[in-house]
PDB file of N, CA and C in Angstrom:
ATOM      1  N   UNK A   1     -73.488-100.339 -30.320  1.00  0.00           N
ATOM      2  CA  UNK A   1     -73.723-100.864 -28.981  1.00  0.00           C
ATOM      3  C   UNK A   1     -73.724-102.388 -29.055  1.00  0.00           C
ATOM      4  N   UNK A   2     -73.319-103.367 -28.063  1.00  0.00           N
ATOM      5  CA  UNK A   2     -72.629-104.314 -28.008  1.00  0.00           C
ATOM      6  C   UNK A   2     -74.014-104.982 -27.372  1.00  0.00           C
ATOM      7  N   UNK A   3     -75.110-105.938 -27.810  1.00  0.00           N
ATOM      8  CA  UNK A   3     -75.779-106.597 -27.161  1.00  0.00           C
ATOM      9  C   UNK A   3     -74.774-107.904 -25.924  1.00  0.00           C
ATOM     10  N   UNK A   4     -75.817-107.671 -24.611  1.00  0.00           N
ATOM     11  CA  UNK A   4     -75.371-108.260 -23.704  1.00  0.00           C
ATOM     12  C   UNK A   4     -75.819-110.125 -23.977  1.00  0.00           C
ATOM     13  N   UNK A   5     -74.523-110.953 -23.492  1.00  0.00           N
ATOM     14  CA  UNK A   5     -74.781-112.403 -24.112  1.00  0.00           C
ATOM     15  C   UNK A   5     -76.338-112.823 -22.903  1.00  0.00           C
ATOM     16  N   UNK A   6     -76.833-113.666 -23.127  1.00  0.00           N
ATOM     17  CA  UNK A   6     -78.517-113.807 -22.227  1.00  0.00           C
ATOM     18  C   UNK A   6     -77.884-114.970 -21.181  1.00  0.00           C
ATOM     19  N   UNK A   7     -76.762-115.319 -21.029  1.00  0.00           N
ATOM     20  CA  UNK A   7     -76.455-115.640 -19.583  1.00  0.00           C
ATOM     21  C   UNK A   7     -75.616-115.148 -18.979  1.00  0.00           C
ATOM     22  N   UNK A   8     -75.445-113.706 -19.441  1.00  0.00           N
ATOM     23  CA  UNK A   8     -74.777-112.385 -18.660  1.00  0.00           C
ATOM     24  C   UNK A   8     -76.186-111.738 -17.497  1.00  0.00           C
ATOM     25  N   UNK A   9     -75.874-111.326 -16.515  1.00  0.00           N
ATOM     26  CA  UNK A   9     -76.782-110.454 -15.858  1.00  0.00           C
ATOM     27  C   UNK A   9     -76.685-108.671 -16.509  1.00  0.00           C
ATOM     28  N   UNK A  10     -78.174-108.403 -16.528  1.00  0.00           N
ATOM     29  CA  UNK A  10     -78.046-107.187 -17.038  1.00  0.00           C
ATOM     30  C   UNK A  10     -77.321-106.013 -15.990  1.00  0.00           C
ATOM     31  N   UNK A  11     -76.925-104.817 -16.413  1.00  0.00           N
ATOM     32  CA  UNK A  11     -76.148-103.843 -15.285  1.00  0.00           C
ATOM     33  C   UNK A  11     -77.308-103.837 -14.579  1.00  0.00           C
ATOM     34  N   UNK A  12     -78.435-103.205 -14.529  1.00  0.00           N
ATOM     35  CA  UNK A  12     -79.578-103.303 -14.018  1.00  0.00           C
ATOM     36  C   UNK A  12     -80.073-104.253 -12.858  1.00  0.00           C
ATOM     37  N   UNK A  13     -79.866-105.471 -13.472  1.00  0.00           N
ATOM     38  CA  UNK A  13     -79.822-106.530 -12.492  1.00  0.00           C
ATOM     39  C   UNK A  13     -78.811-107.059 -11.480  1.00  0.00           C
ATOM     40  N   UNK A  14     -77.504-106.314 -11.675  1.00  0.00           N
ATOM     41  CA  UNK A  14     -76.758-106.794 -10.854  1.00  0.00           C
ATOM     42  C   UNK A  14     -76.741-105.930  -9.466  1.00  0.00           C
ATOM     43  N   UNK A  15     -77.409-104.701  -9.989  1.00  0.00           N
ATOM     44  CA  UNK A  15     -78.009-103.718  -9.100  1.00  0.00           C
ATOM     45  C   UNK A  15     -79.091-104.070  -8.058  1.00  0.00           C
ATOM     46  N   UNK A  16     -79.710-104.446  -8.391  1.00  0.00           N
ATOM     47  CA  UNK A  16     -80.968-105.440  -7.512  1.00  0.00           C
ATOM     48  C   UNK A  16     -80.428-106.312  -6.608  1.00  0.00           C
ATOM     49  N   UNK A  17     -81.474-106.294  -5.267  1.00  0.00           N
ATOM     50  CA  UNK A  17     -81.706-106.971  -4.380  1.00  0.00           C
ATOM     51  C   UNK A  17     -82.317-108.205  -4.804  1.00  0.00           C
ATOM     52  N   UNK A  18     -81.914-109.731  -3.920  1.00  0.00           N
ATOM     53  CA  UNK A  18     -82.295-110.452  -4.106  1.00  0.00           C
ATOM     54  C   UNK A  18     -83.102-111.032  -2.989  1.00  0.00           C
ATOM     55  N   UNK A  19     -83.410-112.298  -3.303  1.00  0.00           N
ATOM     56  CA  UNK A  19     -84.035-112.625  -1.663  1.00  0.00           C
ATOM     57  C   UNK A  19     -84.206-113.935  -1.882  1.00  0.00           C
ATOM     58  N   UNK A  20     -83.429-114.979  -0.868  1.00  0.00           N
ATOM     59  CA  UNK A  20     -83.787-115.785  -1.001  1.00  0.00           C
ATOM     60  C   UNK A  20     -84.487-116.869   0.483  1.00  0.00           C
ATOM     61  N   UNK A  21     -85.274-117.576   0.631  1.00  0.00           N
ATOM     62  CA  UNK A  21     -85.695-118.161   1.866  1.00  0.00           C
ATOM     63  C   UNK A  21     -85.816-119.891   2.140  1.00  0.00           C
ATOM     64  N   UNK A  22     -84.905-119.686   3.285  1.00  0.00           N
ATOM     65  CA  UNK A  22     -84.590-121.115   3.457  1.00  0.00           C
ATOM     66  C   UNK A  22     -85.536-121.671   4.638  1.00  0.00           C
ATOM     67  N   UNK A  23     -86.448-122.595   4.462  1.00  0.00           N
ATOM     68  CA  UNK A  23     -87.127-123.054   5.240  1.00  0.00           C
ATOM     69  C   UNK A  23     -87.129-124.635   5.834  1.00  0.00           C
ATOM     70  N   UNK A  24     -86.819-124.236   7.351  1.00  0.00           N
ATOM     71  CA  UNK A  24     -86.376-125.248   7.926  1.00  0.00           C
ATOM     72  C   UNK A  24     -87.932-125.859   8.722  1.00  0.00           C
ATOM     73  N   UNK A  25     -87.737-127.362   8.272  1.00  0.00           N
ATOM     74  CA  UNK A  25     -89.353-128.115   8.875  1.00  0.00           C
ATOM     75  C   UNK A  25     -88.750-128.818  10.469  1.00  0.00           C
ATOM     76  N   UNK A  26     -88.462-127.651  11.187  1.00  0.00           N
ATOM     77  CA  UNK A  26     -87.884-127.973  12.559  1.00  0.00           C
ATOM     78  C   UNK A  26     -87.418-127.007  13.410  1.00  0.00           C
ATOM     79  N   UNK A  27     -86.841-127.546  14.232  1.00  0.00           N
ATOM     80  CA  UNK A  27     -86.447-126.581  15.258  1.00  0.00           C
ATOM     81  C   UNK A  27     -84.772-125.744  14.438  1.00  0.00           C
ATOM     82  N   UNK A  28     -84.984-124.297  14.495  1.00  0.00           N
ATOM     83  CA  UNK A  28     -83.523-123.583  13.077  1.00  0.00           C
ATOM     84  C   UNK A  28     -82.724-124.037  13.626  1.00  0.00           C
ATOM     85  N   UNK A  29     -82.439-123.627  15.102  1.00  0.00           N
ATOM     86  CA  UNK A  29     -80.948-123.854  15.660  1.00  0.00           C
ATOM     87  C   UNK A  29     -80.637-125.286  15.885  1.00  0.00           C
ATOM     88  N   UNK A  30     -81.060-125.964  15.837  1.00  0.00           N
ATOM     89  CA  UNK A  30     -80.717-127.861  15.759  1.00  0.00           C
ATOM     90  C   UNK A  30     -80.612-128.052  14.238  1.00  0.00           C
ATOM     91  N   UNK A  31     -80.287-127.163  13.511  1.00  0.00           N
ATOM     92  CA  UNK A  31     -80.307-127.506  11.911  1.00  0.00           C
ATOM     93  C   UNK A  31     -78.722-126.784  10.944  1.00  0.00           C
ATOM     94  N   UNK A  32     -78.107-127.532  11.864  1.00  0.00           N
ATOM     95  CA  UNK A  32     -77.081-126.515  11.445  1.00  0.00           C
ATOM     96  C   UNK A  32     -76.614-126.480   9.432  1.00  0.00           C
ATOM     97  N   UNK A  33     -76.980-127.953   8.874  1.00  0.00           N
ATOM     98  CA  UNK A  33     -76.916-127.887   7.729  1.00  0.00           C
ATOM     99  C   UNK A  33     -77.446-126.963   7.121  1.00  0.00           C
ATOM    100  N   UNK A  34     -78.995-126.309   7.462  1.00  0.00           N
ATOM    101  CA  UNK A  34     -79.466-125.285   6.822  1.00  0.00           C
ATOM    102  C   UNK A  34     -79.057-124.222   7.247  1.00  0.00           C
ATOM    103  N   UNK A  35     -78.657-123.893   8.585  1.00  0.00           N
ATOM    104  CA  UNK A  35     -77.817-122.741   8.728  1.00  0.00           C
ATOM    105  C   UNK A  35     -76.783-122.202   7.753  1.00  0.00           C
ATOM    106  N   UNK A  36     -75.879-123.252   7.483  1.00  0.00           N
ATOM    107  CA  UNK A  36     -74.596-123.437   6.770  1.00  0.00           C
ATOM    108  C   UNK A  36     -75.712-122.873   4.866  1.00  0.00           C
ATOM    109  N   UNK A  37     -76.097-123.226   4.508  1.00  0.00           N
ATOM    110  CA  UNK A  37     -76.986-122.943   3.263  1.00  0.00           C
ATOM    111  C   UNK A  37     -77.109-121.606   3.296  1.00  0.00           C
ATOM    112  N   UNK A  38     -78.223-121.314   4.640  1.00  0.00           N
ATOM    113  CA  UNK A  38     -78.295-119.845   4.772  1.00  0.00           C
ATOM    114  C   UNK A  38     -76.955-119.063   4.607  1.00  0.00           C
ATOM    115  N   UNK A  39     -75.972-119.125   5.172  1.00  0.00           N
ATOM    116  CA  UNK A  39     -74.717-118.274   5.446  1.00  0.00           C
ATOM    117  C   UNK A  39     -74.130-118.736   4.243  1.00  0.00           C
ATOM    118  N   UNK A  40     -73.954-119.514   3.427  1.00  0.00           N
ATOM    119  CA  UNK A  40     -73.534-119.367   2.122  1.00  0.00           C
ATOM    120  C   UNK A  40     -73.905-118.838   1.332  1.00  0.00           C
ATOM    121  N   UNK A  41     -75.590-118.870   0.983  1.00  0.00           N
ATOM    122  CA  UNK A  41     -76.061-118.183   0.086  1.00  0.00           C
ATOM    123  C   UNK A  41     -75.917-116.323   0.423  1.00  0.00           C
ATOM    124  N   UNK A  42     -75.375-116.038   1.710  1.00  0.00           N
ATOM    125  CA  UNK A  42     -75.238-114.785   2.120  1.00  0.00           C
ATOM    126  C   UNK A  42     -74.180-114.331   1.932  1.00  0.00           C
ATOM    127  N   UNK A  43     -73.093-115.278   1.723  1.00  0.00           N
ATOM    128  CA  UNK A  43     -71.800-114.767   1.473  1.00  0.00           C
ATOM    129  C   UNK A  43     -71.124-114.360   0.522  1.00  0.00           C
ATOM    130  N   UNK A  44     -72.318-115.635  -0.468  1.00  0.00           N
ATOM    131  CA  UNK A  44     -71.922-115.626  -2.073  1.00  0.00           C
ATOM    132  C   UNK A  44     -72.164-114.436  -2.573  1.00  0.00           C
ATOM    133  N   UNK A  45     -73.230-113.768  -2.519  1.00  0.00           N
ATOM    134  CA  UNK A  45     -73.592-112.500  -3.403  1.00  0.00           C
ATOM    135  C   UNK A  45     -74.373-111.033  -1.921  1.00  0.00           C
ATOM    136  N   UNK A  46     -73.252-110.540  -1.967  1.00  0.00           N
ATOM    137  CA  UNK A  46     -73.868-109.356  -0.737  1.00  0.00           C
ATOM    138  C   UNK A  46     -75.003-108.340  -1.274  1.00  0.00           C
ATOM    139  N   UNK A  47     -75.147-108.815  -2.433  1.00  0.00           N
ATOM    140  CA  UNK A  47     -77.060-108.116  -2.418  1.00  0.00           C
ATOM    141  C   UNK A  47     -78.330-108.971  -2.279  1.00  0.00           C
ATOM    142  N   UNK A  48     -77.547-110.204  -1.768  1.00  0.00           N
ATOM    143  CA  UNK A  48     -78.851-110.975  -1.688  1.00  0.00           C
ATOM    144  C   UNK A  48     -78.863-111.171   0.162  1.00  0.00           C
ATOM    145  N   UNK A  49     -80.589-111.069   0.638  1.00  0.00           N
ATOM    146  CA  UNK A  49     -81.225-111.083   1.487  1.00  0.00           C
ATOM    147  C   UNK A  49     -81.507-112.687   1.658  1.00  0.00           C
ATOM    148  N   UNK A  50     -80.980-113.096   2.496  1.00  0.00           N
ATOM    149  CA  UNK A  50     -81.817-114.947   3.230  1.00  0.00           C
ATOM    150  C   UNK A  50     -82.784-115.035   4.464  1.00  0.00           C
ATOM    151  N   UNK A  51     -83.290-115.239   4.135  1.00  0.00           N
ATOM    152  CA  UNK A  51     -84.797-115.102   5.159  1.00  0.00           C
ATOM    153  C   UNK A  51     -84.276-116.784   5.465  1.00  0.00           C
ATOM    154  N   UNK A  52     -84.226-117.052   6.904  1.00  0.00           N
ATOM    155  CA  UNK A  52     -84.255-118.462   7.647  1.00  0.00           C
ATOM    156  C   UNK A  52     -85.423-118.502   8.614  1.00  0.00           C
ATOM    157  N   UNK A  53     -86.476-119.590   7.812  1.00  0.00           N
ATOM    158  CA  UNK A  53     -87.847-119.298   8.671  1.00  0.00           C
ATOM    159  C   UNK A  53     -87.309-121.080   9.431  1.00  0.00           C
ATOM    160  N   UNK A  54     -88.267-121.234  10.671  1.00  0.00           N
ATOM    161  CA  UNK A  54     -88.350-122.239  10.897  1.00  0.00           C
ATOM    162  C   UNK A  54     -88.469-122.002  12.378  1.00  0.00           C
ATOM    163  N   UNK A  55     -88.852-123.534  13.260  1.00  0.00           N
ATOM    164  CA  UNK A  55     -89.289-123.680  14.889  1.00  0.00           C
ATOM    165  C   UNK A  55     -88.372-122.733  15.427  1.00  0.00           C
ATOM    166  N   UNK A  56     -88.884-121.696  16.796  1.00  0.00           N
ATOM    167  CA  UNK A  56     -88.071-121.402  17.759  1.00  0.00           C
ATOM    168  C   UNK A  56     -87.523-122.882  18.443  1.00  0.00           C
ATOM    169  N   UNK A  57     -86.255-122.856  18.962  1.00  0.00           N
ATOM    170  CA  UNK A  57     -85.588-123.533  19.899  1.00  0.00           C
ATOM    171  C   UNK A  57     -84.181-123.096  20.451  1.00  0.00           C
ATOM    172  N   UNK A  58     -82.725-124.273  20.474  1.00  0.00           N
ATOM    173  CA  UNK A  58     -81.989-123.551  20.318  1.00  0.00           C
ATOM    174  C   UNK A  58     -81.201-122.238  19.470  1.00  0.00           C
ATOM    175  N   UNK A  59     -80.237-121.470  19.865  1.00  0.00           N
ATOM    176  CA  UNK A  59     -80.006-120.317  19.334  1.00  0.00           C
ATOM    177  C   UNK A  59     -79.022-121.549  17.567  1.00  0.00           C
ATOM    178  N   UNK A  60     -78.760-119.705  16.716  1.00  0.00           N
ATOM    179  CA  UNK A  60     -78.071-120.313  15.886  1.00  0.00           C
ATOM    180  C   UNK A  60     -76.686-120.276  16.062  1.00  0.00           C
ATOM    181  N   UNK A  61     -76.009-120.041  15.334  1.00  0.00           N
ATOM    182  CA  UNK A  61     -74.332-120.134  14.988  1.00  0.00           C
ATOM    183  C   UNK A  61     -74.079-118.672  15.080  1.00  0.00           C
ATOM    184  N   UNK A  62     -73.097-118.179  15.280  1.00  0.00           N
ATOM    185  CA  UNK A  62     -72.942-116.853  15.678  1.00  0.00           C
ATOM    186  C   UNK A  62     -72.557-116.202  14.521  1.00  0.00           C
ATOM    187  N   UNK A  63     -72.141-117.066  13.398  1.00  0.00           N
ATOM    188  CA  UNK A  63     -71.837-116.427  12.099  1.00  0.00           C
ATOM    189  C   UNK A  63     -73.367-116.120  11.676  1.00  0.00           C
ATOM    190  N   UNK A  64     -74.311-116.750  11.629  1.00  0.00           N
ATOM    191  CA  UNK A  64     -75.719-116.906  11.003  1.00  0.00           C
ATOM    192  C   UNK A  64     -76.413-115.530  11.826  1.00  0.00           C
ATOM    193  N   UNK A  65     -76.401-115.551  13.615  1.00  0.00           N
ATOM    194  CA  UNK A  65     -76.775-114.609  14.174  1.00  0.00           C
ATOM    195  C   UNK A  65     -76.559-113.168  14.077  1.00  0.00           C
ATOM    196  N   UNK A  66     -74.753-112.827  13.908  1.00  0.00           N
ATOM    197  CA  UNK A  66     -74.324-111.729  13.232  1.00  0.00           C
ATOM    198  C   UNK A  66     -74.181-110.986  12.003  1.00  0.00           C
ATOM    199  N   UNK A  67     -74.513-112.476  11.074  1.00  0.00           N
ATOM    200  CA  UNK A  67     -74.211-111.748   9.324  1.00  0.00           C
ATOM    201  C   UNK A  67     -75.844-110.908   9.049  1.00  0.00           C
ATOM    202  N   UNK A  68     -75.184-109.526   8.787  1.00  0.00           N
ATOM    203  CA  UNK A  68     -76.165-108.098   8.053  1.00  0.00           C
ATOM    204  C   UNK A  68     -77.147-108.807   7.207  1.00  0.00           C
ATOM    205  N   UNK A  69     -77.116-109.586   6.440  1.00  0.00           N
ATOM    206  CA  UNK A  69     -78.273-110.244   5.657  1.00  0.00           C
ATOM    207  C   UNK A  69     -78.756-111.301   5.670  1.00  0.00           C
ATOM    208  N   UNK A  70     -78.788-112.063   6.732  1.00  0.00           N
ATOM    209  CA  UNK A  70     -79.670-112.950   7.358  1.00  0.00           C
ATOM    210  C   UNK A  70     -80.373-112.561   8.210  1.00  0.00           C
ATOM    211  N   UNK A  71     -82.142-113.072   8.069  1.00  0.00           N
ATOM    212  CA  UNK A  71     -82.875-112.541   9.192  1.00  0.00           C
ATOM    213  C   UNK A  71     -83.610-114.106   9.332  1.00  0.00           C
ATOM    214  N   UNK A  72     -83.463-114.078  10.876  1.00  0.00           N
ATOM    215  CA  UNK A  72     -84.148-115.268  11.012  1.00  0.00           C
ATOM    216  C   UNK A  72     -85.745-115.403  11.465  1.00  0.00           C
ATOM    217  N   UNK A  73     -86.472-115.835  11.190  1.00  0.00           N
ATOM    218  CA  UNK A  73     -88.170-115.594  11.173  1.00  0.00           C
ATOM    219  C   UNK A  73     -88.743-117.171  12.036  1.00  0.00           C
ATOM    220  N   UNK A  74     -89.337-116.846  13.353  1.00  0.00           N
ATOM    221  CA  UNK A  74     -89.611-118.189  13.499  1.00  0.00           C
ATOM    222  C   UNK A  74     -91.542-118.142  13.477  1.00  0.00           C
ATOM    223  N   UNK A  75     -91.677-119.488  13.397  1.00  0.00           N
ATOM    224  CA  UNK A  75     -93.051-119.943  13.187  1.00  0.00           C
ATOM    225  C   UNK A  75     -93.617-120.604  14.138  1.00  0.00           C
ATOM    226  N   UNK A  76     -95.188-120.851  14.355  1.00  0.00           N
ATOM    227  CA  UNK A  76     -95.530-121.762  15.623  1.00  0.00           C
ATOM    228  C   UNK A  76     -95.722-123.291  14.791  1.00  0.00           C
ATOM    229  N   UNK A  77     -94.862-124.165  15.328  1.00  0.00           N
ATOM    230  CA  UNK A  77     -95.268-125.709  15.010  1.00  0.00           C
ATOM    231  C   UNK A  77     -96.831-126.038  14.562  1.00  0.00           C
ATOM    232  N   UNK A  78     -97.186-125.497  15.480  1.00  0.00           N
ATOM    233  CA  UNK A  78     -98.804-125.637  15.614  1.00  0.00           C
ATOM    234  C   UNK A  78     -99.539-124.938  14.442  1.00  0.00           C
ATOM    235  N   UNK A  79     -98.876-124.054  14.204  1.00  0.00           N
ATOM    236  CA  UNK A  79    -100.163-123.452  13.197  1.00  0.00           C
ATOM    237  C   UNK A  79    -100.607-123.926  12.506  1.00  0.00           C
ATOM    238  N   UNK A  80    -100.553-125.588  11.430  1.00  0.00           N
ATOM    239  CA  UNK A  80    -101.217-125.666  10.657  1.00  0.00           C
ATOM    240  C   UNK A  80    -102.346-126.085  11.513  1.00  0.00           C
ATOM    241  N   UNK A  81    -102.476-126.952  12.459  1.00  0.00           N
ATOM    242  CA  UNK A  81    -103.953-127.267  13.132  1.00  0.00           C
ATOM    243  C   UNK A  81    -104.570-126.385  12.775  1.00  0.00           C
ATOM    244  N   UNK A  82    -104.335-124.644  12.889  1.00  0.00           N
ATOM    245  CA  UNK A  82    -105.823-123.752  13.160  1.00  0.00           C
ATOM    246  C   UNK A  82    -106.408-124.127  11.318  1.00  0.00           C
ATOM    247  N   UNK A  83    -105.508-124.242  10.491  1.00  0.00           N
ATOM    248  CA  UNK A  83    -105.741-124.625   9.083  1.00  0.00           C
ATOM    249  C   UNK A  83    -107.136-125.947   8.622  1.00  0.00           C
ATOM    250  N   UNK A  84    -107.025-126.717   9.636  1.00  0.00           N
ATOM    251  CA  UNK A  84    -108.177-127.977   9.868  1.00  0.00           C
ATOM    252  C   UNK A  84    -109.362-127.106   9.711  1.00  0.00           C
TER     253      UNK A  84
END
């Protein structure tokens, strides 16, 4: 049996879900650079999951809105106050 080289992914691992989360300190849809991040990192590998957290405002990009493994998560501006 042929040991696997250690910057090979194991079969195992290529099997796995990933997840990665892009967090925008603003309003998502006025952020189209991180949009563009999000939808790359979604395109690159179709077992990986992108979580796009950040302000409700405008909508996103319709590629970002429609692609199966982007979910977009918004937050209240405000919440850290209740944190005080």
């Amino acid at each position: 049996m042929e040991d696997i080289p250690s910057h090979m992914p194991s079969p195992d691992a290529e099997r796995c879900r990933r997840h990665v989360v892009v967090l925008v300190l603003g309003d998502v849809g006025r952020s189209p650079r991180m949009q563009y991040h999000a939808l790359s990192l979604a395109q690159e590998d179709p077992a990986m999951d992108v979580s796009l957290v950040g302000y409700r405002g405008e909508r996103c990009i319709p590629a970002v809105e429609k692609h199966p493994n982007i979910h977009v998560y918004y937050v209240d501006p405000f919440a850290s106050e209740a944190l005080r």
